[in-house]
Structure formats: C-alpha cells, structure tokens
PDB file of N, CA and C in Angstrom:
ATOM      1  N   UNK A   1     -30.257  28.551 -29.329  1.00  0.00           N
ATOM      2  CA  UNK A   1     -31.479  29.122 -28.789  1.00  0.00           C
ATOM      3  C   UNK A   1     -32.681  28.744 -29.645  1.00  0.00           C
ATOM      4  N   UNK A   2     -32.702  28.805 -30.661  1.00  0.00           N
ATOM      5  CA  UNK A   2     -33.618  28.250 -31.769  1.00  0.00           C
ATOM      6  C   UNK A   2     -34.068  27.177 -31.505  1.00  0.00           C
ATOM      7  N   UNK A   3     -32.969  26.585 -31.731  1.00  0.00           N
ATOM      8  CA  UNK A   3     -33.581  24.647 -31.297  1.00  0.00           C
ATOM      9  C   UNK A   3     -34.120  24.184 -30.262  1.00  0.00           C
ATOM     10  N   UNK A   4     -33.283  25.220 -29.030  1.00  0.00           N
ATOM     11  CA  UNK A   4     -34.625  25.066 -27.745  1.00  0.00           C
ATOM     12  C   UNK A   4     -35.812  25.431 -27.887  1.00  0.00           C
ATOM     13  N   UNK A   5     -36.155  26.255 -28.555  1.00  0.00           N
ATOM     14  CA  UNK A   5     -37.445  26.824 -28.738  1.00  0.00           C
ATOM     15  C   UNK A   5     -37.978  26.026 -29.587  1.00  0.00           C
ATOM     16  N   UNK A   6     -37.615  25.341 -30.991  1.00  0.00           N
ATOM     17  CA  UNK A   6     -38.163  24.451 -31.509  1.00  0.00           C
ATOM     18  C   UNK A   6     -38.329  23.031 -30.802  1.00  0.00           C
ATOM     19  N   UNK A   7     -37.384  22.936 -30.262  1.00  0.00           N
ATOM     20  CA  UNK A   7     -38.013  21.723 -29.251  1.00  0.00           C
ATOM     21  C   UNK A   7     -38.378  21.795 -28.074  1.00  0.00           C
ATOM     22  N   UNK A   8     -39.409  22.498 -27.844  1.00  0.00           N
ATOM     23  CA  UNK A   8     -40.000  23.275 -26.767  1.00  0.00           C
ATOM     24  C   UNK A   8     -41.394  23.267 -27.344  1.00  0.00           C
ATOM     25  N   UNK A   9     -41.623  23.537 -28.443  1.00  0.00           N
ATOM     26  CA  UNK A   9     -42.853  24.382 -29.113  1.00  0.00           C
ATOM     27  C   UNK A   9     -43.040  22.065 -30.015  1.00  0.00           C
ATOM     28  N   UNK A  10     -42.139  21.542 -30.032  1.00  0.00           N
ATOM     29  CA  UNK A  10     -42.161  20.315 -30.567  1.00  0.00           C
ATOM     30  C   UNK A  10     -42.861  19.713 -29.464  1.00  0.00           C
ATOM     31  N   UNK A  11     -42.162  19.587 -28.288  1.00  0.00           N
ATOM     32  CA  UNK A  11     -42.853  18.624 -27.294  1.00  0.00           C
ATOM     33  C   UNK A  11     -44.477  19.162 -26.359  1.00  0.00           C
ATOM     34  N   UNK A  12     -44.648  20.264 -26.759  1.00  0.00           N
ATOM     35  CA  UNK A  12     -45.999  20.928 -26.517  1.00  0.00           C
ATOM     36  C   UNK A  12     -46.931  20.647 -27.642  1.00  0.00           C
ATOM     37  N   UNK A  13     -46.678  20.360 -28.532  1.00  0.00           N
ATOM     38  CA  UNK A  13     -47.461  20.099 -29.518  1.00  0.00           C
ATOM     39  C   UNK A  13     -48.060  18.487 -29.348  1.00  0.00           C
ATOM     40  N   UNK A  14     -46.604  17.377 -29.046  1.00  0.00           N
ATOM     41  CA  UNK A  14     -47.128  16.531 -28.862  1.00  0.00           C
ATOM     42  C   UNK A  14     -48.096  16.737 -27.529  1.00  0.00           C
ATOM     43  N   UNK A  15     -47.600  16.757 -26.609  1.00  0.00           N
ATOM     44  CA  UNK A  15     -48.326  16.642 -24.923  1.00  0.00           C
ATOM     45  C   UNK A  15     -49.588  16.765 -25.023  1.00  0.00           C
ATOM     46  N   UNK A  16     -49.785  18.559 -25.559  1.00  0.00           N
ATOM     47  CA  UNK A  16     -51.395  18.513 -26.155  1.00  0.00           C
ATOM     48  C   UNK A  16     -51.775  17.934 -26.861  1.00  0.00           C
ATOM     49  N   UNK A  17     -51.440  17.418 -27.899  1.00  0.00           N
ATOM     50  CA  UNK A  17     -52.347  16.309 -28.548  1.00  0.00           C
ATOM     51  C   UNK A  17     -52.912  14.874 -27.556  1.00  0.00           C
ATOM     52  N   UNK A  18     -51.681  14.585 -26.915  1.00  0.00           N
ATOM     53  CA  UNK A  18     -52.053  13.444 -25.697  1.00  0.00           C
ATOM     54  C   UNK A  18     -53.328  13.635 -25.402  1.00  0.00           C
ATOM     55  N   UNK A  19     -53.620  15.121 -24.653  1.00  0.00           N
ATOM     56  CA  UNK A  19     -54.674  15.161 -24.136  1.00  0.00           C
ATOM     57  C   UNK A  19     -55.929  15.323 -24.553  1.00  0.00           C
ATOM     58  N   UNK A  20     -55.974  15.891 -26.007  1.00  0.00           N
ATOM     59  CA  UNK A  20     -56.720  15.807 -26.746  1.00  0.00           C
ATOM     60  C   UNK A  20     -57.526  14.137 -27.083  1.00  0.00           C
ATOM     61  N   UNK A  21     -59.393  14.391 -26.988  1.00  0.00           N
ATOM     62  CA  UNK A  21     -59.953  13.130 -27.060  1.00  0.00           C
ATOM     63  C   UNK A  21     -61.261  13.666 -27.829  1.00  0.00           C
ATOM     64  N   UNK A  22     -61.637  12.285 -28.372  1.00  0.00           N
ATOM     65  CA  UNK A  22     -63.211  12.914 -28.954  1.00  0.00           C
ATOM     66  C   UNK A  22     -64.061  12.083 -28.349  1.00  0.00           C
ATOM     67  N   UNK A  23     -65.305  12.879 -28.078  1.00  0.00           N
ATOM     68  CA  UNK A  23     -66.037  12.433 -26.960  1.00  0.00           C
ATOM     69  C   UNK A  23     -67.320  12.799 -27.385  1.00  0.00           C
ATOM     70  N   UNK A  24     -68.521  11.844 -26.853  1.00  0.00           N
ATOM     71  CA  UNK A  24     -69.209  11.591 -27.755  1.00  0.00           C
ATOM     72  C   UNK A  24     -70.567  11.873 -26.711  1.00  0.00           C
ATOM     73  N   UNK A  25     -71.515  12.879 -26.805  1.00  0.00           N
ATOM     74  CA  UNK A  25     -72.397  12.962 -25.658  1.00  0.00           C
ATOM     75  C   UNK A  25     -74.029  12.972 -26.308  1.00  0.00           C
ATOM     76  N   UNK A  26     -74.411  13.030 -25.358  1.00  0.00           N
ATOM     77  CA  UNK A  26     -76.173  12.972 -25.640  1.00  0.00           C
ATOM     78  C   UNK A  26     -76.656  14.071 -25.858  1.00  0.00           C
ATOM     79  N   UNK A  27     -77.430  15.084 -26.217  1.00  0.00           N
ATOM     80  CA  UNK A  27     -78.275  16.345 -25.748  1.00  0.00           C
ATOM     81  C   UNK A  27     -79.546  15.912 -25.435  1.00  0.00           C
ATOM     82  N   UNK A  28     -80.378  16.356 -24.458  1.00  0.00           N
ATOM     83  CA  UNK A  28     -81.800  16.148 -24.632  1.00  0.00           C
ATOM     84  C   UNK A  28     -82.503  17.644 -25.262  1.00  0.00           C
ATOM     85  N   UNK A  29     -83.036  17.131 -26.575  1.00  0.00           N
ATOM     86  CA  UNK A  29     -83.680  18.769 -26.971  1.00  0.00           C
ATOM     87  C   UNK A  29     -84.691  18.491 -27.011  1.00  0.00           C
ATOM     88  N   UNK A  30     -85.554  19.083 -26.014  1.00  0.00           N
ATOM     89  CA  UNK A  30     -87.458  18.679 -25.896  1.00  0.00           C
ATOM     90  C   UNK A  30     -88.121  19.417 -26.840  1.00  0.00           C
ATOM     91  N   UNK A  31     -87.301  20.341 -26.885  1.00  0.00           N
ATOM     92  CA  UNK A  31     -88.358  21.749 -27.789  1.00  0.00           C
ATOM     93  C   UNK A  31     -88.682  21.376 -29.091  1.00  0.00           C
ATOM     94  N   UNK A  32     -88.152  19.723 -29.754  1.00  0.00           N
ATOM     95  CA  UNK A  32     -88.232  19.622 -31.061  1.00  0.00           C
ATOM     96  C   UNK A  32     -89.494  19.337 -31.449  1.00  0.00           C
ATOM     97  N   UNK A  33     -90.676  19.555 -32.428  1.00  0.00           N
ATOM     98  CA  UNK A  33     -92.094  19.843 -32.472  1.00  0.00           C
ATOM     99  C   UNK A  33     -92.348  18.966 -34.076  1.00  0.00           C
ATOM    100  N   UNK A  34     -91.473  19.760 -34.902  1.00  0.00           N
ATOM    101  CA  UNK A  34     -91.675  18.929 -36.230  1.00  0.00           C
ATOM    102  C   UNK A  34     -90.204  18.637 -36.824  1.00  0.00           C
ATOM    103  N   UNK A  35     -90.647  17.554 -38.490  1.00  0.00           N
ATOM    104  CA  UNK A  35     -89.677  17.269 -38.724  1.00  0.00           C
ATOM    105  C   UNK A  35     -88.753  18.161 -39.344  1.00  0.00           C
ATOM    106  N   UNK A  36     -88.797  19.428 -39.254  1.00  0.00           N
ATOM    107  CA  UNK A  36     -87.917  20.306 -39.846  1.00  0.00           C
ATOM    108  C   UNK A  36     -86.852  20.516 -38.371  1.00  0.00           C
ATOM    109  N   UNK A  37     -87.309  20.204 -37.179  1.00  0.00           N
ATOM    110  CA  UNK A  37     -86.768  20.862 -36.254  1.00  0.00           C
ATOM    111  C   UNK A  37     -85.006  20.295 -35.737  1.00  0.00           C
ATOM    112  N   UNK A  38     -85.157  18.987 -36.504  1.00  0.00           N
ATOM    113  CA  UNK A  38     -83.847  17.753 -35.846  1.00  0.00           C
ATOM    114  C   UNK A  38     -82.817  18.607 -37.444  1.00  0.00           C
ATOM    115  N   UNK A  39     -83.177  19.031 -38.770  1.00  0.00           N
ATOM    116  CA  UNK A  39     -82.573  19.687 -39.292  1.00  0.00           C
ATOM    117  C   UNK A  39     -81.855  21.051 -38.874  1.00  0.00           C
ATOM    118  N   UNK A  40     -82.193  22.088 -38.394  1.00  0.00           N
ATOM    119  CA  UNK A  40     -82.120  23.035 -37.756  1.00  0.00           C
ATOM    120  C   UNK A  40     -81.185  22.891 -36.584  1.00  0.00           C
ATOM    121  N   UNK A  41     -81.471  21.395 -35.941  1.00  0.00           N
ATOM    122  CA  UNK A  41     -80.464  21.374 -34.741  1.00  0.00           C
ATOM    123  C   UNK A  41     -79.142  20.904 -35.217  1.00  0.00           C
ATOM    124  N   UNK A  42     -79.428  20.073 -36.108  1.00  0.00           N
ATOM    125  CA  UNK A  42     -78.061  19.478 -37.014  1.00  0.00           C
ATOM    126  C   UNK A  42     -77.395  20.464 -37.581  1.00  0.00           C
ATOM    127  N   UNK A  43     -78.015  21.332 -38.216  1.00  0.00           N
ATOM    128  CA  UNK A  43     -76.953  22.236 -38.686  1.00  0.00           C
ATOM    129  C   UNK A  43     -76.466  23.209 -37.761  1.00  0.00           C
ATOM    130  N   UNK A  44     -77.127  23.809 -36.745  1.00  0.00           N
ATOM    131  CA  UNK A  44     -76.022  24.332 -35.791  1.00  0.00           C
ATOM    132  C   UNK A  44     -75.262  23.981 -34.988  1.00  0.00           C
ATOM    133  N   UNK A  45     -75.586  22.510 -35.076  1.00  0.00           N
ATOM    134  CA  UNK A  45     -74.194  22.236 -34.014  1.00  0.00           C
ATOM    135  C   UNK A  45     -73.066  21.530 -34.759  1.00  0.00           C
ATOM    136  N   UNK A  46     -73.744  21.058 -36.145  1.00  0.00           N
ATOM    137  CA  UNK A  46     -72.594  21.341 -37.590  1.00  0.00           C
ATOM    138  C   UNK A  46     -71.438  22.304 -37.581  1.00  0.00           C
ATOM    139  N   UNK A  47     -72.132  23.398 -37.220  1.00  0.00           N
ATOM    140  CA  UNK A  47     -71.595  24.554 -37.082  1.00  0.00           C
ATOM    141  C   UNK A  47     -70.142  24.679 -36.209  1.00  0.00           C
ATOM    142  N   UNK A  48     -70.429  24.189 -35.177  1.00  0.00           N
ATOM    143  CA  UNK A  48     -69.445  24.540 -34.221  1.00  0.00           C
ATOM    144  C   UNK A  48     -68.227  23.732 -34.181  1.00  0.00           C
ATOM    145  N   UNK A  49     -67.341  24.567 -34.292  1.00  0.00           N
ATOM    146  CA  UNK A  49     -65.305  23.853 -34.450  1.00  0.00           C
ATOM    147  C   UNK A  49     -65.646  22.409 -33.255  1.00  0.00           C
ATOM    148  N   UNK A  50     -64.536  21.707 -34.037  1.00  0.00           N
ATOM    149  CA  UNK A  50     -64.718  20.722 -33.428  1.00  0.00           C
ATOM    150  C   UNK A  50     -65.662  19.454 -33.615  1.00  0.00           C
ATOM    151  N   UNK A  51     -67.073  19.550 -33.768  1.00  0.00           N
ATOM    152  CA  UNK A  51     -67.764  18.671 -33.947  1.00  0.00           C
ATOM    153  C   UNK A  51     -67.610  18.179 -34.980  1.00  0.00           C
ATOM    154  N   UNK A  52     -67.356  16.303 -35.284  1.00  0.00           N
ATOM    155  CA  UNK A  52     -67.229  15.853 -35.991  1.00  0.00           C
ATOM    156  C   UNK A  52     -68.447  14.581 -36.340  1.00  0.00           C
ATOM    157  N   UNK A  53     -69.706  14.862 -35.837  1.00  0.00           N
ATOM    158  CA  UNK A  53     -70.668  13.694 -35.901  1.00  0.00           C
ATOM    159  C   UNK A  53     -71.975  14.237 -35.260  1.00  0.00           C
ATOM    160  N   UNK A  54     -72.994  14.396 -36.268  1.00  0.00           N
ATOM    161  CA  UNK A  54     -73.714  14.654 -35.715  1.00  0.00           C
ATOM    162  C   UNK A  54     -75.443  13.981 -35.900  1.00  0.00           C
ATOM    163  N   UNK A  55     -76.018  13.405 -35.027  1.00  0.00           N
ATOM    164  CA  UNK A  55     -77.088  12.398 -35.393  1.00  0.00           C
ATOM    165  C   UNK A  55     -78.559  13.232 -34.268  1.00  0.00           C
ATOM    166  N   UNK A  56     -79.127  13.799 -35.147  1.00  0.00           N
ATOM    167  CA  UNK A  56     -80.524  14.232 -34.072  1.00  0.00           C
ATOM    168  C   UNK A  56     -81.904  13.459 -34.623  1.00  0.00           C
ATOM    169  N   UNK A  57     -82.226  12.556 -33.401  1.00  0.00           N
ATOM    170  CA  UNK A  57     -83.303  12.074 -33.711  1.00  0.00           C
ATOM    171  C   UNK A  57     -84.681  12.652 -32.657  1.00  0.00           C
ATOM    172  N   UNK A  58     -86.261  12.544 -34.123  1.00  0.00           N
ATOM    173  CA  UNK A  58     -86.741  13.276 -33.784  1.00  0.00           C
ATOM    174  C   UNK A  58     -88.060  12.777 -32.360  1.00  0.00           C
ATOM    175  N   UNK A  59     -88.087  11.547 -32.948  1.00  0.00           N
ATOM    176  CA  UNK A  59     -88.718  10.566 -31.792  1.00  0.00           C
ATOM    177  C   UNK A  59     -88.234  10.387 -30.713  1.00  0.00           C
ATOM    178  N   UNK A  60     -86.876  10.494 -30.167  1.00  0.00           N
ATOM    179  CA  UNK A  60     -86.467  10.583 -29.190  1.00  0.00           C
ATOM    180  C   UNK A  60     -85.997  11.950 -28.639  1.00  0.00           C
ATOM    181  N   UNK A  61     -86.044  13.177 -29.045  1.00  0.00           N
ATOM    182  CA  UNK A  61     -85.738  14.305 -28.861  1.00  0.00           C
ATOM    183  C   UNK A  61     -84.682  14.676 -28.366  1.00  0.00           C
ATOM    184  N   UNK A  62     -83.772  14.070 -29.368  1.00  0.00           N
ATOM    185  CA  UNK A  62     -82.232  14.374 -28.552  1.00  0.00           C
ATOM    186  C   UNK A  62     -81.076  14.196 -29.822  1.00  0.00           C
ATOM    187  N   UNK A  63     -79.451  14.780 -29.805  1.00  0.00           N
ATOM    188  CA  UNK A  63     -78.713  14.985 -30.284  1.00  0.00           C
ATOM    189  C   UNK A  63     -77.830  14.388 -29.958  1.00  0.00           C
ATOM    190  N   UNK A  64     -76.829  13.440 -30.739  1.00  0.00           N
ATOM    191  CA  UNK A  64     -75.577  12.418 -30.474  1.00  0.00           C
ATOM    192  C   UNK A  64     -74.587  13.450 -31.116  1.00  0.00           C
ATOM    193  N   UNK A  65     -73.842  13.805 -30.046  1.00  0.00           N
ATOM    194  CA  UNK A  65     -72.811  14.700 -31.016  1.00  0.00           C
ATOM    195  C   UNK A  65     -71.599  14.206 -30.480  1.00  0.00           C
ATOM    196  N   UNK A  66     -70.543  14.184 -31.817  1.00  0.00           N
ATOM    197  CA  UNK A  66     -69.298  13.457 -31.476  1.00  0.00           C
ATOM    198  C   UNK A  66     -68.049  14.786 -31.694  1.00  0.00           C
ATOM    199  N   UNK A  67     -67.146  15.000 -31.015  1.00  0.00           N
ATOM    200  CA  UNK A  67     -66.360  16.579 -30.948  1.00  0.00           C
ATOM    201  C   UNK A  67     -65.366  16.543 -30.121  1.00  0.00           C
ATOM    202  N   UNK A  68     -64.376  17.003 -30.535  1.00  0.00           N
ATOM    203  CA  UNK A  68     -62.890  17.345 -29.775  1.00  0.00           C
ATOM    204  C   UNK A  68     -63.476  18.312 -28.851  1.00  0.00           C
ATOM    205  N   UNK A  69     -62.535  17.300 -27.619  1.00  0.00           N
ATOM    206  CA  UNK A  69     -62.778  18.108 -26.528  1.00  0.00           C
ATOM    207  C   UNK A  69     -61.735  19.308 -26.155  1.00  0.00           C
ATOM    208  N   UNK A  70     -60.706  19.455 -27.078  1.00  0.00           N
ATOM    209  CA  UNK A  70     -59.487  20.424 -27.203  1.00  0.00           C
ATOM    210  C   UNK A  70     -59.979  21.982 -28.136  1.00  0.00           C
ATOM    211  N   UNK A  71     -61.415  21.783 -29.014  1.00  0.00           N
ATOM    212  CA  UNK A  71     -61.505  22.527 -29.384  1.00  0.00           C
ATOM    213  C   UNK A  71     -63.376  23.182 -29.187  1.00  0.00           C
ATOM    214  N   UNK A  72     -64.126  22.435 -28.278  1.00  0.00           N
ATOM    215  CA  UNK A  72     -65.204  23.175 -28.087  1.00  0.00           C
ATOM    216  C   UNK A  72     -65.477  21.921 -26.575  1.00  0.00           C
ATOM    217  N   UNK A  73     -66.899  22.488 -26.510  1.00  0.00           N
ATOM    218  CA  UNK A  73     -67.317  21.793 -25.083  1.00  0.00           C
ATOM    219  C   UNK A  73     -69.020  21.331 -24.898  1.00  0.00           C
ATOM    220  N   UNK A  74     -69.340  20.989 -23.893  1.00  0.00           N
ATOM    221  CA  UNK A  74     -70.663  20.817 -23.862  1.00  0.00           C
ATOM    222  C   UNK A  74     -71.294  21.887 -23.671  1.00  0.00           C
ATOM    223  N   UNK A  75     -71.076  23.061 -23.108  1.00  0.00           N
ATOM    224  CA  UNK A  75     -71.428  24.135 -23.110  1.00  0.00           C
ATOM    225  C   UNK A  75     -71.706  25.154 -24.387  1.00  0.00           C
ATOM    226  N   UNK A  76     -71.079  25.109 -25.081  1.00  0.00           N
ATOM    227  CA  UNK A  76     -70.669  25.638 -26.523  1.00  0.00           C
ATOM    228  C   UNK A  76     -71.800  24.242 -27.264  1.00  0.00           C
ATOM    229  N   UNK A  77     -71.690  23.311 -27.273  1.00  0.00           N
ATOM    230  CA  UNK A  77     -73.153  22.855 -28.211  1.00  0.00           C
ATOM    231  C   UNK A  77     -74.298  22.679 -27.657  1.00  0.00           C
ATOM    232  N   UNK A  78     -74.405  23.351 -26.757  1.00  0.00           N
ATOM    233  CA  UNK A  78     -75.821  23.978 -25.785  1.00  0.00           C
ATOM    234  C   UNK A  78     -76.029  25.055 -26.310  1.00  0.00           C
ATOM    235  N   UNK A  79     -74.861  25.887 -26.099  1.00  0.00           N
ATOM    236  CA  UNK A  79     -75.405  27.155 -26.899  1.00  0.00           C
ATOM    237  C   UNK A  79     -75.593  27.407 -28.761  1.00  0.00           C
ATOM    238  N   UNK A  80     -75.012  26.579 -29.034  1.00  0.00           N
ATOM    239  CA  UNK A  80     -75.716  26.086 -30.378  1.00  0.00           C
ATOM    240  C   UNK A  80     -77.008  26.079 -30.758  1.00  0.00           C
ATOM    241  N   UNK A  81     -77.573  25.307 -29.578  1.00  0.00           N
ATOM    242  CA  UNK A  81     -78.663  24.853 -30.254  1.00  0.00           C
ATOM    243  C   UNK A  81     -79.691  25.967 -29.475  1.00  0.00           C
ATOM    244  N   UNK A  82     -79.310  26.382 -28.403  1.00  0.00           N
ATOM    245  CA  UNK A  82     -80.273  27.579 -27.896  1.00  0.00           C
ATOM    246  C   UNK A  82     -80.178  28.508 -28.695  1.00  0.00           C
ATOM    247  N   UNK A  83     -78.821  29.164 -29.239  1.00  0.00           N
ATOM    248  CA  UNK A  83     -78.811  30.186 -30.690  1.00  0.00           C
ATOM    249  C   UNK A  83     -79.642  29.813 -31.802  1.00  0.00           C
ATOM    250  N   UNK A  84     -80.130  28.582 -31.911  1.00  0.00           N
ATOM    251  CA  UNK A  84     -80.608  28.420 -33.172  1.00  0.00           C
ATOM    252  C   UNK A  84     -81.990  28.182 -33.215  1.00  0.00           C
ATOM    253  N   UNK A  85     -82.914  28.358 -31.570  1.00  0.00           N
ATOM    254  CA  UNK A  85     -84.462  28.200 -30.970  1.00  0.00           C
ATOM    255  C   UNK A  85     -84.495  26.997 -30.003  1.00  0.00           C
ATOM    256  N   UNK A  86     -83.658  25.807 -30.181  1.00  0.00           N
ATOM    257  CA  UNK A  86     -83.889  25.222 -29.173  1.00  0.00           C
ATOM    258  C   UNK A  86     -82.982  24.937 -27.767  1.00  0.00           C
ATOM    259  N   UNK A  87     -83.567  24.753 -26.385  1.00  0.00           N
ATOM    260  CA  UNK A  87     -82.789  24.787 -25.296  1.00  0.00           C
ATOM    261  C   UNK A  87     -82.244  23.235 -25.706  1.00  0.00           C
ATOM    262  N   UNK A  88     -81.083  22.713 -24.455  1.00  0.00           N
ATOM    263  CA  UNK A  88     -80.659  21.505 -25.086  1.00  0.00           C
ATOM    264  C   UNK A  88     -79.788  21.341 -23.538  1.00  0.00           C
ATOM    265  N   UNK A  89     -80.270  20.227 -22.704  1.00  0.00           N
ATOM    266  CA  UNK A  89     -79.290  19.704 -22.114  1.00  0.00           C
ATOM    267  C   UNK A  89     -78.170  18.395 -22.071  1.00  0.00           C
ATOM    268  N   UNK A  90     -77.625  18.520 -21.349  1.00  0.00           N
ATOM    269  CA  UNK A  90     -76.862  17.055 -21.293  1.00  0.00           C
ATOM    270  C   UNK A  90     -77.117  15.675 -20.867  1.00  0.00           C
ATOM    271  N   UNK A  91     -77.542  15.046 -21.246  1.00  0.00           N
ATOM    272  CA  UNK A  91     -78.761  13.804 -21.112  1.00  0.00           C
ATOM    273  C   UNK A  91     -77.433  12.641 -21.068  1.00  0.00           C
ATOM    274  N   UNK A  92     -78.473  12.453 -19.392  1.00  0.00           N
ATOM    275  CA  UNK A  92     -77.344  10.677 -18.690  1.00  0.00           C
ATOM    276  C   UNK A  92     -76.181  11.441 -18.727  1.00  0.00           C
ATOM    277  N   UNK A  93     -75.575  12.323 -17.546  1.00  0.00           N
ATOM    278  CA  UNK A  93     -73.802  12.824 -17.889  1.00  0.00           C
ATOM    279  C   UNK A  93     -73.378  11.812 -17.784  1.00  0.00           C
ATOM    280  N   UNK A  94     -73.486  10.441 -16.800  1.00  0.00           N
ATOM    281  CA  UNK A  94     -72.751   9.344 -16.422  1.00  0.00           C
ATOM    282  C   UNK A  94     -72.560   8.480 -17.910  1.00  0.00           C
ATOM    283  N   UNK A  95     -73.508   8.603 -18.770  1.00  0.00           N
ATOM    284  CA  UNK A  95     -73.493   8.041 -20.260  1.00  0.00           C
ATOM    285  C   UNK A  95     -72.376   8.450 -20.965  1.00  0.00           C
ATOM    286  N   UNK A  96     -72.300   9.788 -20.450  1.00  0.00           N
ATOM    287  CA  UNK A  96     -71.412  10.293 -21.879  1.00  0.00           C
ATOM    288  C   UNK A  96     -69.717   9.335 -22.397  1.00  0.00           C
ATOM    289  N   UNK A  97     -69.327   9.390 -23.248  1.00  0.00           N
ATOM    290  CA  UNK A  97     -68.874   8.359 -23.471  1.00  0.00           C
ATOM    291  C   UNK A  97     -67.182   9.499 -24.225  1.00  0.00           C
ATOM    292  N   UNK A  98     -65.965   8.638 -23.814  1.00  0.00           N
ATOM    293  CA  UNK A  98     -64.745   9.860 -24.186  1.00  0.00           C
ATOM    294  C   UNK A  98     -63.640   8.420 -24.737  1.00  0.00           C
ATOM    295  N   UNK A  99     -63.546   8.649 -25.827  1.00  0.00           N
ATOM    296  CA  UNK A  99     -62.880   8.047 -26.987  1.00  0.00           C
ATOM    297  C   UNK A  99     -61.595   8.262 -27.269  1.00  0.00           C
ATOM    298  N   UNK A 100     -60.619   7.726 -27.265  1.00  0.00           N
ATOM    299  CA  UNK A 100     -59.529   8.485 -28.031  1.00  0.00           C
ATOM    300  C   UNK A 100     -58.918   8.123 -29.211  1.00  0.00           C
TER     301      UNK A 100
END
C-alpha cells in the first residue's frame, strides 16, 4: 500500500512538472511619472512567488516579467502592481511569449 501511494504521489509530481512553464509577458503601466516609479514596480512584482525576471522600463511604460505559470498568473502581477499605486495591463496578449 505504501509503494502505491509513493508511486502515485511519484508520477504526480512528475506530470505536474510537465506542465509547468515559464512565461514571459509584457505589462503596460501608464501611471509611471518619474524615475523612482519603474523601482517601486520592480519591487512588487519582485515580490510575488514565482516571478523570476523582472525588467521595467521607464520610457516605454511597461514591465517584462518572466514567472512560473504553476505558481502565480497574470492576474496576480496586475495586482501587484495596483497594490503598490500603479494599474498595469497585459500589453500585445498575442505577444506574450511561454518558454519551457
């Protein structure tokens, strides 16, 4: 009984990982005003599990964030950056780009 369960809890571990990808999207954050503001966005979406890359530039008003899609979402680094003053959408969805 054990060993079924260990190889049960074995082949779920792999499967989900299968599906597991890191994926790499745009934000558009307009609200950014000065150069303190692409700091502020960087660190909250620093913040959030999962994200492993994060590039906000301030001339173009937008956020490259790179993040397991097994452990947060585009939704969750929206609300990042709205928790932290700025709104933030998903810029070009057809762009977004999923890596594995």
């Amino acid at each position: 009984m054990k060993k079924s369960i260990l190889a049960a809890l074995l082949v779920f571990a792999c499967v989900s990982s299968a599906f597991a990808a890191v994926r790499t999207v745009t934000l558009s954050v307009p609200g950014m005003y000065c150069a303190v503001c692409p700091i502020t966005v960087k660190k909250a979406l620093d913040k959030v599990p999962g994200v492993s890359k994060v590039h906000v530039s301030f001339e173009k008003k937008e956020a490259v964030v790179t993040f397991d899609d097994t452990k947060t979402s585009v939704k969750a680094l929206e609300e990042a950056t709205f928790e932290a003053g700025y709104e933030s959408s998903l810029k070009a969805p057809g762009a977004e780009g999923k890596t594995k």
